[in-house]
PDB file of N, CA and C in Angstrom:
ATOM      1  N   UNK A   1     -10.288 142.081  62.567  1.00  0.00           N
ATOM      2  CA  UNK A   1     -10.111 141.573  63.906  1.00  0.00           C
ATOM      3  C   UNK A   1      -8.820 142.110  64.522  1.00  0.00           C
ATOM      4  N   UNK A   2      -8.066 141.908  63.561  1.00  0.00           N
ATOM      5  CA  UNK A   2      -6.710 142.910  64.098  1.00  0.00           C
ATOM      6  C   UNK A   2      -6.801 143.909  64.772  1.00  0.00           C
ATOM      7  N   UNK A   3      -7.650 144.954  64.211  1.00  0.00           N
ATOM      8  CA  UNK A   3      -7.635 146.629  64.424  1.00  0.00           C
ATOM      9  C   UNK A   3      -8.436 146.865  66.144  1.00  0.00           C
ATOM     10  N   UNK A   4      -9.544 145.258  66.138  1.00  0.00           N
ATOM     11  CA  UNK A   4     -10.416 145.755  67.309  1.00  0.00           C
ATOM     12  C   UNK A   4      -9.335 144.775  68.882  1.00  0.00           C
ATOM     13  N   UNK A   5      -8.455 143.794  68.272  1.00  0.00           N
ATOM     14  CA  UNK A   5      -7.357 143.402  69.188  1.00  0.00           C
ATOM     15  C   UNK A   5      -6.777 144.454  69.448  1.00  0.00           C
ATOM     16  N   UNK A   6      -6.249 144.838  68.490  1.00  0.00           N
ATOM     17  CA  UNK A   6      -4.723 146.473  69.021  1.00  0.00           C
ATOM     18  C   UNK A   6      -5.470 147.142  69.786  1.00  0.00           C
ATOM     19  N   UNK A   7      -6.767 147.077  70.278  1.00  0.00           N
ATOM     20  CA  UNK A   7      -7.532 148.404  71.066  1.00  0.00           C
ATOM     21  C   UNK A   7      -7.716 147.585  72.552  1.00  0.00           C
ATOM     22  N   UNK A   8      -7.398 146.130  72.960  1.00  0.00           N
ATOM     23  CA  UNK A   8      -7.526 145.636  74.116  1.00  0.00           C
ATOM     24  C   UNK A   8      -6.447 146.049  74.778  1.00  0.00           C
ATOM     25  N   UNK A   9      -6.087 146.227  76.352  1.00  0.00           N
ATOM     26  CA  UNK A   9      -5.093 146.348  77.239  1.00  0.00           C
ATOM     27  C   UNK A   9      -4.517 144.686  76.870  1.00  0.00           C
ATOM     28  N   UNK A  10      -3.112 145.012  77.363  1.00  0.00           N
ATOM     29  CA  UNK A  10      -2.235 143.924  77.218  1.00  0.00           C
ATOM     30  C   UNK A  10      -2.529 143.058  78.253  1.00  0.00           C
ATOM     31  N   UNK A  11      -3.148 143.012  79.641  1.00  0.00           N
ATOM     32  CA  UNK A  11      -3.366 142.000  80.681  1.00  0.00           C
ATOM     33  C   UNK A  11      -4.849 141.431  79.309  1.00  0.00           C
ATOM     34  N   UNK A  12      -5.728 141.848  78.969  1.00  0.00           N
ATOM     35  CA  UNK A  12      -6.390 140.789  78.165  1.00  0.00           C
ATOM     36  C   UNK A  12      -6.303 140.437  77.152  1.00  0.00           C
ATOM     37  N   UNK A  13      -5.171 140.784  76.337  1.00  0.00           N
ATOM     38  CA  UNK A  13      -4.477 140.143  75.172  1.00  0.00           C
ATOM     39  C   UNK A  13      -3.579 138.433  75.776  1.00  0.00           C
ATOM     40  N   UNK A  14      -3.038 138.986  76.820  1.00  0.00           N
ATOM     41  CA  UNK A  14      -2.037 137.643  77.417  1.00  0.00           C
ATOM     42  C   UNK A  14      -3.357 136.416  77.917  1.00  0.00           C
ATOM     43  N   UNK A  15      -4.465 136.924  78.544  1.00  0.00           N
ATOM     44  CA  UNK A  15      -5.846 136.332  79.226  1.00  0.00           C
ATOM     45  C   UNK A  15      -6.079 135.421  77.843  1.00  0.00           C
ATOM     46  N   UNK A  16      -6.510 135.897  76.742  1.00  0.00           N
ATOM     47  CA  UNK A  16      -6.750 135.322  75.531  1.00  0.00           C
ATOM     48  C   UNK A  16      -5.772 134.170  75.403  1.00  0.00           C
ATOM     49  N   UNK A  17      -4.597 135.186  75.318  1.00  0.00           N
ATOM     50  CA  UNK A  17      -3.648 133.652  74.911  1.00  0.00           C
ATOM     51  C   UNK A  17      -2.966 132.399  75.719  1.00  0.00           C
ATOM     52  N   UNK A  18      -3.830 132.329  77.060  1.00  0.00           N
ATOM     53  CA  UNK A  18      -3.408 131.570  77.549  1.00  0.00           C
ATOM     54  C   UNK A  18      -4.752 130.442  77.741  1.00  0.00           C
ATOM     55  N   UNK A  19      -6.211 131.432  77.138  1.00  0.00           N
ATOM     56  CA  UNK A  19      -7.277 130.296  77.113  1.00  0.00           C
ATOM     57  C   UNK A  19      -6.982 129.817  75.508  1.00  0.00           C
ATOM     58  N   UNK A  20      -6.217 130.504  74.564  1.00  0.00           N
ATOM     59  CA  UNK A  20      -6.016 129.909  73.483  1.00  0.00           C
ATOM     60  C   UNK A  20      -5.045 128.577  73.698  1.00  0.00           C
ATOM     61  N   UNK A  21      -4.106 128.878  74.330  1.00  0.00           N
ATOM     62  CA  UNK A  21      -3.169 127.582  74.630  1.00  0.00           C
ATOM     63  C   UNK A  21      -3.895 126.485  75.660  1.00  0.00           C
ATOM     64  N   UNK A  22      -4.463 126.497  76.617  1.00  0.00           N
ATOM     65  CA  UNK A  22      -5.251 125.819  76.738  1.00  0.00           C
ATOM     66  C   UNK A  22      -6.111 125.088  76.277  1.00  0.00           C
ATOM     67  N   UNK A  23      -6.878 125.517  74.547  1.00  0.00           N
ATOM     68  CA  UNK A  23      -7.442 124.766  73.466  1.00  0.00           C
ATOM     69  C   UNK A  23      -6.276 123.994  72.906  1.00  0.00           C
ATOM     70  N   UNK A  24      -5.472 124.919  72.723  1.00  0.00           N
ATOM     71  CA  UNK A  24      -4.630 123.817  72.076  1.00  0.00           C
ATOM     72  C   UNK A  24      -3.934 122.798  72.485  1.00  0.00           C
ATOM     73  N   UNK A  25      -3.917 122.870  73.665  1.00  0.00           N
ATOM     74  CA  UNK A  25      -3.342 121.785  74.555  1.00  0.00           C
ATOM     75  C   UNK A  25      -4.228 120.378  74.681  1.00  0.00           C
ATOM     76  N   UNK A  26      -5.660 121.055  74.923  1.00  0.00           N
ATOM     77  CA  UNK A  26      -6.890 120.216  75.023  1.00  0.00           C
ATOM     78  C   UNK A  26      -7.165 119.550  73.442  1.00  0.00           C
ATOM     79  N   UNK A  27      -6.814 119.722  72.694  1.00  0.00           N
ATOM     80  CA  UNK A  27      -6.943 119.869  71.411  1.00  0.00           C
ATOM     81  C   UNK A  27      -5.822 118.573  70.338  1.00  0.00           C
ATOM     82  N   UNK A  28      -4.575 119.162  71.593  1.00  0.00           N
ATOM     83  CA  UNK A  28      -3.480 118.015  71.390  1.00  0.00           C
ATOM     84  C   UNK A  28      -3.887 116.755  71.936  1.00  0.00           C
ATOM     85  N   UNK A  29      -4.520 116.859  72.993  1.00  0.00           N
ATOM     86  CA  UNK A  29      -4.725 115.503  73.973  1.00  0.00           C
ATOM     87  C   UNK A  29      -5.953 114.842  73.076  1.00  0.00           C
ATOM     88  N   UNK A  30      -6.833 115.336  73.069  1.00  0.00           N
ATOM     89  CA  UNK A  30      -7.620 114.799  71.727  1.00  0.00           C
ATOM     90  C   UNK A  30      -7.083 113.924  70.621  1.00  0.00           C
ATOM     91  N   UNK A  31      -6.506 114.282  70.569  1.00  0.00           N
ATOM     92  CA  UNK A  31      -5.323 114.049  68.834  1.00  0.00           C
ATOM     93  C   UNK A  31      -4.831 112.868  69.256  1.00  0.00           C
ATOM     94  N   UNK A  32      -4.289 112.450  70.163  1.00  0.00           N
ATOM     95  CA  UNK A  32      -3.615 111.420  70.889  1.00  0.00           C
ATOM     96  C   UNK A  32      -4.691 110.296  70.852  1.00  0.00           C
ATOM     97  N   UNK A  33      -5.927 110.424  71.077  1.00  0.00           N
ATOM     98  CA  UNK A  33      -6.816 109.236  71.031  1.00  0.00           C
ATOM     99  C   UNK A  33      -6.521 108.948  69.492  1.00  0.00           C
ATOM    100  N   UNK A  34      -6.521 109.029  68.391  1.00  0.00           N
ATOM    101  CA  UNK A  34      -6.643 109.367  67.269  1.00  0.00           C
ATOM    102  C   UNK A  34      -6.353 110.048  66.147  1.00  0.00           C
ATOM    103  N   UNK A  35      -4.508 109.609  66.431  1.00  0.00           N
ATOM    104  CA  UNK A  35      -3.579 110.159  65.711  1.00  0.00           C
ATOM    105  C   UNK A  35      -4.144 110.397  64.029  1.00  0.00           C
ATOM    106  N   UNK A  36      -4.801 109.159  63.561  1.00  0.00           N
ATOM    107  CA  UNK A  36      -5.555 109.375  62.104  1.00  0.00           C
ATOM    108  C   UNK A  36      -6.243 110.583  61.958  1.00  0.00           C
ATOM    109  N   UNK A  37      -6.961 111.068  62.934  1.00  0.00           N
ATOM    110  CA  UNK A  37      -7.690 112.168  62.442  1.00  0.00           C
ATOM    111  C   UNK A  37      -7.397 113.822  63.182  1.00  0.00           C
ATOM    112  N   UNK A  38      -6.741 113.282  63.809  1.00  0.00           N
ATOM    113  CA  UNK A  38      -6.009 114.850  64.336  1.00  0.00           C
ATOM    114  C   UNK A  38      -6.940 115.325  65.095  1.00  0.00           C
ATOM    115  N   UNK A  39      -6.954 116.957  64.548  1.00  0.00           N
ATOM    116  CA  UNK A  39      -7.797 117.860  65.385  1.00  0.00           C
ATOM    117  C   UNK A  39      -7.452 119.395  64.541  1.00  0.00           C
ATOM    118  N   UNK A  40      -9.131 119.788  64.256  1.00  0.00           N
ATOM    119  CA  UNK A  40      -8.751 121.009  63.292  1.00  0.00           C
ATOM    120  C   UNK A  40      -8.561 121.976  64.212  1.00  0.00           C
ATOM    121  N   UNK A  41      -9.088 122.327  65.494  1.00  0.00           N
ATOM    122  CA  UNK A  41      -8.099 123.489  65.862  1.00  0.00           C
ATOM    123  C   UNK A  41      -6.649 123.650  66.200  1.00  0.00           C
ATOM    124  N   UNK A  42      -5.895 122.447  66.008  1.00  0.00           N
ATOM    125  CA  UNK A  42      -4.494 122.589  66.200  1.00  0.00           C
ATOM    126  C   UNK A  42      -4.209 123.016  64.912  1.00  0.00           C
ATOM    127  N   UNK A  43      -4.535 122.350  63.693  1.00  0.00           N
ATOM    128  CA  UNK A  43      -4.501 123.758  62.497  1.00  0.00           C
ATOM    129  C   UNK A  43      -4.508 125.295  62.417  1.00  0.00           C
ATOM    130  N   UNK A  44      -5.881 125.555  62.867  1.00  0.00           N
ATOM    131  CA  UNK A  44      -6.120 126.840  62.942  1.00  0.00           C
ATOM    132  C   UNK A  44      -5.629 127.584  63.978  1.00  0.00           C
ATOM    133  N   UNK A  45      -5.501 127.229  65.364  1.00  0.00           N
ATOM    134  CA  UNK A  45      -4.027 127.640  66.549  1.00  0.00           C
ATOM    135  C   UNK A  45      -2.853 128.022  66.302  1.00  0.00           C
ATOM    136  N   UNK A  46      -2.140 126.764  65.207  1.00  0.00           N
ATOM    137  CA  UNK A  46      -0.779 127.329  64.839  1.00  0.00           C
ATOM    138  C   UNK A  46      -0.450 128.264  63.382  1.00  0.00           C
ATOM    139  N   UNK A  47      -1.849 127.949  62.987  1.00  0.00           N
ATOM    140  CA  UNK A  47      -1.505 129.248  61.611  1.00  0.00           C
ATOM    141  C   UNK A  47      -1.615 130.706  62.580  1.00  0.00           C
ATOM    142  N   UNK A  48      -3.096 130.725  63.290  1.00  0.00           N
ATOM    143  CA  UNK A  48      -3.040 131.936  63.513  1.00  0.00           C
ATOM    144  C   UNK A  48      -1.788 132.388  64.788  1.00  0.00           C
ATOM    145  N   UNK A  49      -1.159 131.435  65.560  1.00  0.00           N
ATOM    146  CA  UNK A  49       0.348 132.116  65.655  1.00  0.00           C
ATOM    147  C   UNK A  49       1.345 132.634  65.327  1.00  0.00           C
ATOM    148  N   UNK A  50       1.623 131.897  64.333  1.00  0.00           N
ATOM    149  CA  UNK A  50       2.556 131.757  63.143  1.00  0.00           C
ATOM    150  C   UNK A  50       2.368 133.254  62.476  1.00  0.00           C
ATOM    151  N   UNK A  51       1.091 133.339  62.384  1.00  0.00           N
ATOM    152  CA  UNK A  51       0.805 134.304  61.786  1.00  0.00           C
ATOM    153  C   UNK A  51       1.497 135.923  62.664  1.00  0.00           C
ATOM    154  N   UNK A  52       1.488 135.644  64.192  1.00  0.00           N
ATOM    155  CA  UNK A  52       2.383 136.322  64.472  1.00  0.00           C
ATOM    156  C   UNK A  52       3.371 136.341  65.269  1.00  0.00           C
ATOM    157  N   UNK A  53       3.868 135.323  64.419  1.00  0.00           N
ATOM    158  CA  UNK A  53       5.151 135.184  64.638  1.00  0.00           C
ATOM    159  C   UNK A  53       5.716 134.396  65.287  1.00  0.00           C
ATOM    160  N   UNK A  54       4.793 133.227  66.551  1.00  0.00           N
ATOM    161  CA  UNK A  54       4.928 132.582  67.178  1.00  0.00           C
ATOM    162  C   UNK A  54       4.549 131.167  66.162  1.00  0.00           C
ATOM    163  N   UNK A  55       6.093 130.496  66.671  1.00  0.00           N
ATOM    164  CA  UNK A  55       6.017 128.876  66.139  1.00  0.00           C
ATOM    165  C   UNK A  55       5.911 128.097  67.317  1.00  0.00           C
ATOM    166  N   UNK A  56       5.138 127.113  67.060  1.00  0.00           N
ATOM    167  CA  UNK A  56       4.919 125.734  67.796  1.00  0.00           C
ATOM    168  C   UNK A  56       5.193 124.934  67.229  1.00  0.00           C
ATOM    169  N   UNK A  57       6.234 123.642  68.374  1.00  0.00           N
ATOM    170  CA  UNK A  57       6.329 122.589  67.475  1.00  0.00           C
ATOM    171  C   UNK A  57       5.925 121.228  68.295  1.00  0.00           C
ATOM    172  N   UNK A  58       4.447 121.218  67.534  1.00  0.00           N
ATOM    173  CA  UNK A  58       3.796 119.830  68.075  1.00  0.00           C
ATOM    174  C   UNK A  58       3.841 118.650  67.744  1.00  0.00           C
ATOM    175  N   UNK A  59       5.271 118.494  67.913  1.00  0.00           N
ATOM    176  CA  UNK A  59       6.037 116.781  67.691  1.00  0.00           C
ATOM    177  C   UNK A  59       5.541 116.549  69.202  1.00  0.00           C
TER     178      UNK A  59
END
């Protein structure tokens, strides 16, 4: 997935990551009904940031 990202223009790399933050935002608000059970894409959101290089901190 990497190799076929590095081949997008940068206006739809930023497009991506701002409907990605938008899940995760939507994702947080979720979480809030129901602090017990969270929400697995705020898992998988901040690994795959993290992953480059970007930290979130969803206190």
């Amino acid at each position: 997935m990497d190799a076929a990202v590095a081949t997008w223009p940068e206006e739809m790399k930023a497009q991506v990551l701002v409907h990605v933050m938008c899940l995760y935002a939507v994702a947080l608000k979720a979480a809030e009904r129901d602090p017990s059970k969270g929400h697995p894409l705020i898992k998988y959101v901040s690994k795959a940031l993290a992953s480059y290089g970007i930290k979130i901190n969803n206190n």
